[in-house]
C-alpha atoms as a PDB file:
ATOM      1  CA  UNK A   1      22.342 -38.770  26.706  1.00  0.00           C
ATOM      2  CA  UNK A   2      18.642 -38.354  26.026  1.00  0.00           C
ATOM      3  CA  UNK A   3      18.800 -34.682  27.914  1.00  0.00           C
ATOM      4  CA  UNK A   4      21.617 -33.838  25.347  1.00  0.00           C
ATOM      5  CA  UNK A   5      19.196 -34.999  22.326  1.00  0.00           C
ATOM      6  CA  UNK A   6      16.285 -32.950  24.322  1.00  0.00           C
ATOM      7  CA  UNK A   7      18.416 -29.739  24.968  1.00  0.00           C
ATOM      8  CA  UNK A   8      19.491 -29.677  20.785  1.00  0.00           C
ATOM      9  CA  UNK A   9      16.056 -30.136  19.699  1.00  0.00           C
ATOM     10  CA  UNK A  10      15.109 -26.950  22.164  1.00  0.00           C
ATOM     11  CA  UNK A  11      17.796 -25.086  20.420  1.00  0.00           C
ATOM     12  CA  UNK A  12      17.231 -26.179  16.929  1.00  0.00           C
ATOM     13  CA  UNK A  13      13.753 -25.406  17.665  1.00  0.00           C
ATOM     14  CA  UNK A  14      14.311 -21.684  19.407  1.00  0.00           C
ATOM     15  CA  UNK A  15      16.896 -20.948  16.055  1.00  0.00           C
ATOM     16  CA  UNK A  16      13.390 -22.001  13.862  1.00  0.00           C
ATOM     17  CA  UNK A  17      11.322 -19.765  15.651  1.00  0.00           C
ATOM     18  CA  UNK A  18      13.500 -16.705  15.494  1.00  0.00           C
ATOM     19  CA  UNK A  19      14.434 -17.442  12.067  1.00  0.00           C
ATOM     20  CA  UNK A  20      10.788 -17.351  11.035  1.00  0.00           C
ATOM     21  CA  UNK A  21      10.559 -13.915  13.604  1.00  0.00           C
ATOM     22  CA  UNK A  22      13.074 -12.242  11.298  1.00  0.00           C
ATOM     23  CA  UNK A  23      11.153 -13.635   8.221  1.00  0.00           C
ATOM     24  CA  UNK A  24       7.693 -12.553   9.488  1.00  0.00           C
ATOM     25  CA  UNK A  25       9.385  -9.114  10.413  1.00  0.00           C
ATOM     26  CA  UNK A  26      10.788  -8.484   6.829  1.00  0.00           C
ATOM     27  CA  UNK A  27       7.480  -9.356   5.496  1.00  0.00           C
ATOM     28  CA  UNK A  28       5.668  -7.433   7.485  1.00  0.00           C
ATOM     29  CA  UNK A  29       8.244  -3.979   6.696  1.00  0.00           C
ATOM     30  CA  UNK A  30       7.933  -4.754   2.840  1.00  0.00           C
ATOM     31  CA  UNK A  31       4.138  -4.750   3.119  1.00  0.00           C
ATOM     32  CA  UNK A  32       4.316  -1.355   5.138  1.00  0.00           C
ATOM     33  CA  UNK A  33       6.525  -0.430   2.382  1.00  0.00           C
ATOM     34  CA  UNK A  34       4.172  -1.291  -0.196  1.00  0.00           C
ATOM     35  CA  UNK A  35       1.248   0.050   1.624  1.00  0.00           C
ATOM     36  CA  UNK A  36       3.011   3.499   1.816  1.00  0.00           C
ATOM     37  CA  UNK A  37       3.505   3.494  -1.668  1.00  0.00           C
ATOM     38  CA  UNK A  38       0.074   2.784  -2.733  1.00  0.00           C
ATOM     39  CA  UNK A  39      -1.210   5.553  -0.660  1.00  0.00           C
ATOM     40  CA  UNK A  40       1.309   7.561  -2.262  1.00  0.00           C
ATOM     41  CA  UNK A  41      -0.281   6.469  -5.850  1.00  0.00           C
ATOM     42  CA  UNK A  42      -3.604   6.748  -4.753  1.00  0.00           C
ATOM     43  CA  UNK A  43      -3.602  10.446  -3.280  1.00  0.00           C
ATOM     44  CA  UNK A  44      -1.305  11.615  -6.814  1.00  0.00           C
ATOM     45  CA  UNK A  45      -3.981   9.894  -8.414  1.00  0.00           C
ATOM     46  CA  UNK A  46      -6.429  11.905  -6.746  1.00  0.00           C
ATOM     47  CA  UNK A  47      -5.356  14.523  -7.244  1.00  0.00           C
ATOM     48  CA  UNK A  48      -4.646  14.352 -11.148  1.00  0.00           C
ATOM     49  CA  UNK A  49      -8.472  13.754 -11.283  1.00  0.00           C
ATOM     50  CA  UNK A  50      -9.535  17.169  -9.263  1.00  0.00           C
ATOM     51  CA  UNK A  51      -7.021  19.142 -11.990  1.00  0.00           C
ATOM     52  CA  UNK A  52      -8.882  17.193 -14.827  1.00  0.00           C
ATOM     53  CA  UNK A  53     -12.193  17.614 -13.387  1.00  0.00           C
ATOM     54  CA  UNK A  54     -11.672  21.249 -13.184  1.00  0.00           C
ATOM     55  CA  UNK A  55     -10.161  21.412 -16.503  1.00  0.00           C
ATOM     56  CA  UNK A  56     -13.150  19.939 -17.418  1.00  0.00           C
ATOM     57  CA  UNK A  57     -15.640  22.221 -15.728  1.00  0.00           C
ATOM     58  CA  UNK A  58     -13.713  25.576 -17.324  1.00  0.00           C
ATOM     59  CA  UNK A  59     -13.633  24.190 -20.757  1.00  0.00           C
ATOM     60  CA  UNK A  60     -17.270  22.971 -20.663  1.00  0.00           C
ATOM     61  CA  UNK A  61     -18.333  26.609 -19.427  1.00  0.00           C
ATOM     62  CA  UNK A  62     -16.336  28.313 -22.152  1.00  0.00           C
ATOM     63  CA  UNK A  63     -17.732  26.727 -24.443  1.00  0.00           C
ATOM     64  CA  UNK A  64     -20.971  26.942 -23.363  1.00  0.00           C
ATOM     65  CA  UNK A  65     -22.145  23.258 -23.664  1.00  0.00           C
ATOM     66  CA  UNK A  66     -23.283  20.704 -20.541  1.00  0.00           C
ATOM     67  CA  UNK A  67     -24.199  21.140 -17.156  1.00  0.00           C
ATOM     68  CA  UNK A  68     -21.599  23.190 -15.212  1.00  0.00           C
ATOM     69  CA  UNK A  69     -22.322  21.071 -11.926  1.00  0.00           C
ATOM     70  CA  UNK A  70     -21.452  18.322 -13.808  1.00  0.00           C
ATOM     71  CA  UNK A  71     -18.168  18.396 -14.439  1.00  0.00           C
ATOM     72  CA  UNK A  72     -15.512  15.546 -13.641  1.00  0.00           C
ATOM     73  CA  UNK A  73     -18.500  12.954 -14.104  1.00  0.00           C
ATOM     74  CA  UNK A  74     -17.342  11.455 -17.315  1.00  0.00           C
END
């Protein structure tokens, strides 16, 4: 009788472990996810800020004012 109660607490304890597996595993994906989509944001963010900082630099040589090797610092 005790072997049955030790073989069910082996099981119930292998059907915890994979059940926090598949847990850990979805967590894990969604974070990759996530990560993906941040460096998605960050590189569109990037480059909005080179078109601005040239923008920047064309308009501050037309008209004439500030340091043309300055532009994109503000």
């Amino acid at each position: 009788m005790n072997q049955h109660i030790a073989q069910k607490t082996i099981e119930a304890g292998a059907v915890d472990l994979a059940a926090r597996l598949a847990e850990l595993r979805t967590e894990w994906a969604e974070g990759q996810r996530r990560l993906d989509m941040l460096d998605a944001e960050r590189a569109k963010t990037r480059d909005t800020l080179l078109r601005i900082g040239g923008a920047i630099q064309v308009l501050e040589e037309l008209s004439g004012s500030g340091d043309p090797n300055d532009a994109g610092t503000h």
